[in-house]
Protein backbone atom coordinates (compact mmCIF):
# COMPACT_ATOMS: atom_id res chain seq x y z
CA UNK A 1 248.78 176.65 -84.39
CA UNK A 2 251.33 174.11 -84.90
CA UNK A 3 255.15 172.46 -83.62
CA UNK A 4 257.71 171.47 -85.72
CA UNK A 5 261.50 171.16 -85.84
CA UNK A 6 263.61 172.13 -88.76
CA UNK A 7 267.28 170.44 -88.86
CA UNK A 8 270.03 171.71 -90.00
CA UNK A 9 270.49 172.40 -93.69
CA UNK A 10 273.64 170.45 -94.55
CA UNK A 11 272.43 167.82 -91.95
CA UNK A 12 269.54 167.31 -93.46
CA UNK A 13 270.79 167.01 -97.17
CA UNK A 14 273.08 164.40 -96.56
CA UNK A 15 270.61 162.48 -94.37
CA UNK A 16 268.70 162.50 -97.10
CA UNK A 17 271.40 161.51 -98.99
CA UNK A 18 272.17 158.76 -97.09
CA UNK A 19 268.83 157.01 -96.52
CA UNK A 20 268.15 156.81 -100.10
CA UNK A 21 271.60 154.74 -100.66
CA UNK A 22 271.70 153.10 -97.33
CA UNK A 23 268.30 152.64 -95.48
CA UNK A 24 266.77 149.45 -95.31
CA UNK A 25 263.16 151.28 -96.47
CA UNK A 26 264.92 151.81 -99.50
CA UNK A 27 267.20 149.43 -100.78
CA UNK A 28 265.25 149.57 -103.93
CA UNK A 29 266.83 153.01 -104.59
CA UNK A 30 270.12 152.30 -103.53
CA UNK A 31 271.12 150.90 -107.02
CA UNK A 32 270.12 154.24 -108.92
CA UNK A 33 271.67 156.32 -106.65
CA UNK A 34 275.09 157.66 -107.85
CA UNK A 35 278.16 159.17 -105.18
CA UNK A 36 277.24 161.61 -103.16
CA UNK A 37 279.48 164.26 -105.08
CA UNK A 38 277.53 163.40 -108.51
CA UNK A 39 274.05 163.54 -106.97
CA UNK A 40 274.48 166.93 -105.40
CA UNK A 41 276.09 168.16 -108.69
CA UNK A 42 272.69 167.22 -110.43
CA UNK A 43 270.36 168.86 -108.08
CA UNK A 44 272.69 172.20 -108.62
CA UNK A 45 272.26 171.70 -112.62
CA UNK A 46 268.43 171.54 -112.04
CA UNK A 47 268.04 174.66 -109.36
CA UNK A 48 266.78 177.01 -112.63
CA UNK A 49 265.68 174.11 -114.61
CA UNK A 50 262.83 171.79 -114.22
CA UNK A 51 263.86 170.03 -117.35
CA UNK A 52 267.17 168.47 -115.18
CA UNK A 53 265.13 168.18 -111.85
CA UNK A 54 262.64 165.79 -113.80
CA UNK A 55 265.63 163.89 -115.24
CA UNK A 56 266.63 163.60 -111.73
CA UNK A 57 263.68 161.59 -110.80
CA UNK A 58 265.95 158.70 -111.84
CA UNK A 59 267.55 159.02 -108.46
CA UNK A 60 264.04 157.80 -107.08
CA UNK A 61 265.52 159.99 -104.16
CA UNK A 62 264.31 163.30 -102.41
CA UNK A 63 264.76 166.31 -104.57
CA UNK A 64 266.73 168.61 -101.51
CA UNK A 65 266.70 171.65 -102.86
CA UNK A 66 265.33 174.01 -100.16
CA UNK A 67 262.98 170.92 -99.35
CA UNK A 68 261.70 172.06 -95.49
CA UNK A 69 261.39 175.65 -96.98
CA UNK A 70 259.19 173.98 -99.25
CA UNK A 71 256.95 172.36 -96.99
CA UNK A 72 256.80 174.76 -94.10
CA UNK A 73 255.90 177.28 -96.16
CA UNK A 74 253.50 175.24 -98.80
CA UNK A 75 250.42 176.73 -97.48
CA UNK A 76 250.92 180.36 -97.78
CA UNK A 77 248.76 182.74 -99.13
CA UNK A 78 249.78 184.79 -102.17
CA UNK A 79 250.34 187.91 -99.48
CA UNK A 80 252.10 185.98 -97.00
CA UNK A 81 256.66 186.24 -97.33
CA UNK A 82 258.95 183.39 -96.18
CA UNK A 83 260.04 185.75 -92.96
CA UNK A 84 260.06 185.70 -88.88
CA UNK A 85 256.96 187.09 -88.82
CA UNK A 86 255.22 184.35 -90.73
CA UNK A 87 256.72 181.66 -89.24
CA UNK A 88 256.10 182.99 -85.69
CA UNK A 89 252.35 183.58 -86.65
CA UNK A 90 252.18 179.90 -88.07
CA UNK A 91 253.91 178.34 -85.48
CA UNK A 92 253.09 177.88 -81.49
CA UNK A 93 256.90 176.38 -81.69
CA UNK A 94 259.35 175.91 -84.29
CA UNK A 95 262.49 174.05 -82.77
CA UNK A 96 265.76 173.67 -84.47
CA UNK A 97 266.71 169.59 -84.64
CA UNK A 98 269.56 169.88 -83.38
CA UNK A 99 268.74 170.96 -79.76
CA UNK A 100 266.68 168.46 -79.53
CA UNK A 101 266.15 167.63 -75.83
CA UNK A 102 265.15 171.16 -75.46
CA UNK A 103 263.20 171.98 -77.76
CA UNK A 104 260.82 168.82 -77.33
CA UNK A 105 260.82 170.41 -73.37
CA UNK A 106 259.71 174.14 -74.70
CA UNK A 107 256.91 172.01 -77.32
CA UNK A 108 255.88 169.90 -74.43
CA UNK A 109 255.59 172.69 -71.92
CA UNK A 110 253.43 174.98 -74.58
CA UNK A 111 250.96 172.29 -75.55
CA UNK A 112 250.24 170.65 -71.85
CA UNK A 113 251.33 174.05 -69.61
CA UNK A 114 253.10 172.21 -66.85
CA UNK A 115 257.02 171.51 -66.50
CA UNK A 116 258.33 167.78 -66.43
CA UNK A 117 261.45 166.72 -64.31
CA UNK A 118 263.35 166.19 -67.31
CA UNK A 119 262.78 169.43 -67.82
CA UNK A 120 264.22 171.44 -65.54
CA UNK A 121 267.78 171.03 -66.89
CA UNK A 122 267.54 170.09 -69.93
CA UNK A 123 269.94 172.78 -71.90
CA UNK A 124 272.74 171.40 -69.58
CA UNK A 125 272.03 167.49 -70.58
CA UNK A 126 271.91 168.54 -73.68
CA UNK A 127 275.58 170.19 -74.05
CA UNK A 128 276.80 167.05 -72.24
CA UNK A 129 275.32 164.31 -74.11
CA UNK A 130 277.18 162.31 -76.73
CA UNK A 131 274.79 161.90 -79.69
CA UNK A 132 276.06 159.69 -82.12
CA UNK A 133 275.60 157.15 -79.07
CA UNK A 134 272.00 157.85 -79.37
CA UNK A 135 271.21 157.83 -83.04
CA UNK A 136 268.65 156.30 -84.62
CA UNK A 137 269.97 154.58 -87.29
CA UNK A 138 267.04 153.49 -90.44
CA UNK A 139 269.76 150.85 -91.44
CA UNK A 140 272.05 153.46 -92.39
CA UNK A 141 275.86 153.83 -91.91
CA UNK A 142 276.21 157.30 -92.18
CA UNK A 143 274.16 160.57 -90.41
CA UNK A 144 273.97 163.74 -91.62
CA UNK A 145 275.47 165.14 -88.29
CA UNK A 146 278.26 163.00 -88.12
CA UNK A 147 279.47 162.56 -92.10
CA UNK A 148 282.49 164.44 -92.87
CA UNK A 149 281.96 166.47 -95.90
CA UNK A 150 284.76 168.09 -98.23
CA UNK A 151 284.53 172.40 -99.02
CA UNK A 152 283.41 171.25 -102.69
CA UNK A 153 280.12 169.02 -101.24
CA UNK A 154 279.61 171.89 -98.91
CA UNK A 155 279.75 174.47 -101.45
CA UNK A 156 277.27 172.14 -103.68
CA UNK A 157 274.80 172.03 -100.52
CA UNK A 158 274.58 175.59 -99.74
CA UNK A 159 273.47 176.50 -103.33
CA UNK A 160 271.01 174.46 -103.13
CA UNK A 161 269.78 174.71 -99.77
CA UNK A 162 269.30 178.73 -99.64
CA UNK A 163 266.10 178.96 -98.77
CA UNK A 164 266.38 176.29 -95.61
CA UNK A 165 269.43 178.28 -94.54
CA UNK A 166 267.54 181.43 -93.83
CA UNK A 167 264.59 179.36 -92.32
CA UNK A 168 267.12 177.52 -90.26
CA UNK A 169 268.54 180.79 -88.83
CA UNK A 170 265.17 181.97 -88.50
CA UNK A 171 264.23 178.91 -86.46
CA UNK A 172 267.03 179.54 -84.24
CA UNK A 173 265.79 182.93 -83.63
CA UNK A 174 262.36 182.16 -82.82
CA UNK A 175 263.50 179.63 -80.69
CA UNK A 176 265.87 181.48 -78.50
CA UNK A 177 262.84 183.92 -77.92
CA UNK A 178 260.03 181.29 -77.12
CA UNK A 179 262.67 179.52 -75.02
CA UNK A 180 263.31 182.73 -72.88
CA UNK A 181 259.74 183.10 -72.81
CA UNK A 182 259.25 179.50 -71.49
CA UNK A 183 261.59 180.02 -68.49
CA UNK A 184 260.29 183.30 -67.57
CA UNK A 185 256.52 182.18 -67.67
CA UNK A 186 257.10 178.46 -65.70
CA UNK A 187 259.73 179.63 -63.59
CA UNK A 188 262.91 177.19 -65.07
C-alpha cells in the first residue's frame, strides 16, 4: 500500500501552467508557451482528439487533461473502476494538497504508528496559517492557489479536468474518514 496527495484540480492546472512559462527548470519552454487563455483552449480542442493533443506537444508543456487521474489510476487492471473503493484499496492514505499540514500528520502517523507534537493540533495551525507566506516558489511568479482566474479559464479547466474533479472529491472523502479514524485509534 501506498501515500499520496492529490491537489486541487484548478490548482494544479495552472501550476502547471505556470512552471512551464515561469520556472527556472524550464526556461527552455517558456518561449513556446502561448497565454494562459490560448493554451487551455488547445488542450479543450484535443480532449476527443489525439490528432490536436500531439500538435500540442509544441507547448513542450504537461498535457493537463485529467493528468493525476491518469497516473493514480495507470496501473489498474481491466476489472478495476476509477471509484472510492479502488482508491481506498490502493491507498494506505490519499491526502488532498491542500490540507497539507494534516494530511502529512495522518501519512506520518499510519506509516511509523506513533503521534508527533506537531501533531496534536495540527487542523487548527492549519486554518490559521497564511500560505502564500510559505510557498515554495520553482522561480515562478504565480501559484496555482493564489492566481486569479476569469469564469471563461475556469470553464476551460473544468472540461478538461473531469476526471481529477471526481478523484479530488473522492480524496476528500477518503480523507475525512482515515482522518476520523486516526484520532479515534491514537487518541488526538
Amino acid at each position: 500500500r501506498t501515500y499520496t496527495m492529490i491537489r486541487n484540480p484548478r490548482d494544479h492546472v495552472i501550476s502547471q501552467y505556470f512552471h512551464c512559462a515561469e520556472s527556472k527548470e524550464h526556461y527552455y519552454t517558456a518561449k513556446f508557451m502561448p497565454s494562459l487563455d490560448e493554451w487551455l483552449e488547445a488542450w479543450v480542442l484535443a480532449l476527443d482528439n489525439e490528432t490536436k493533443a500531439e500538435e500540442n506537444e509544441k507547448f513542450k508543456c504537461y498535457d493537463p487533461r485529467n493528468k493525476q487521474t491518469s497516473f493514480v489510476y495507470s496501473h489498474l487492471a481491466n476489472d478495476e473502476k476509477k471509484d472510492l473503493e479502488t482508491l481506498d484499496k490502493r491507498f494506505e492514505v490519499i491526502a488532498p494538497f491542500e490540507r497539507m499540514d494534516t494530511s502529512i500528520c495522518v501519512i506520518f502517523i499510519q506509516f511509523s504508528g506513533r503521534v508527533p507534537d506537531e501533531c496534536v493540533c495540527a487542523s487548527e495551525r492549519e486554518k490559521n496559517r497564511n500560505r502564500n507566506s510559505e510557498l515554495v516558489d520553482h522561480g515562478v511568479k504565480h501559484h496555482g492557489s493564489s492566481f486569479v482566474t476569469t469564469a471563461e479559464q475556469d470553464g476551460m479547466i473544468a472540461k478538461i479536468t473531469t476526471e481529477d474533479v471526481m478523484l479530488h472529491k473522492y480524496t476528500n472523502q477518503l480523507f475525512e474518514k482515515k482522518l476520523k479514524e486516526t484520532e479515534e485509534v491514537y487518541g488526538i
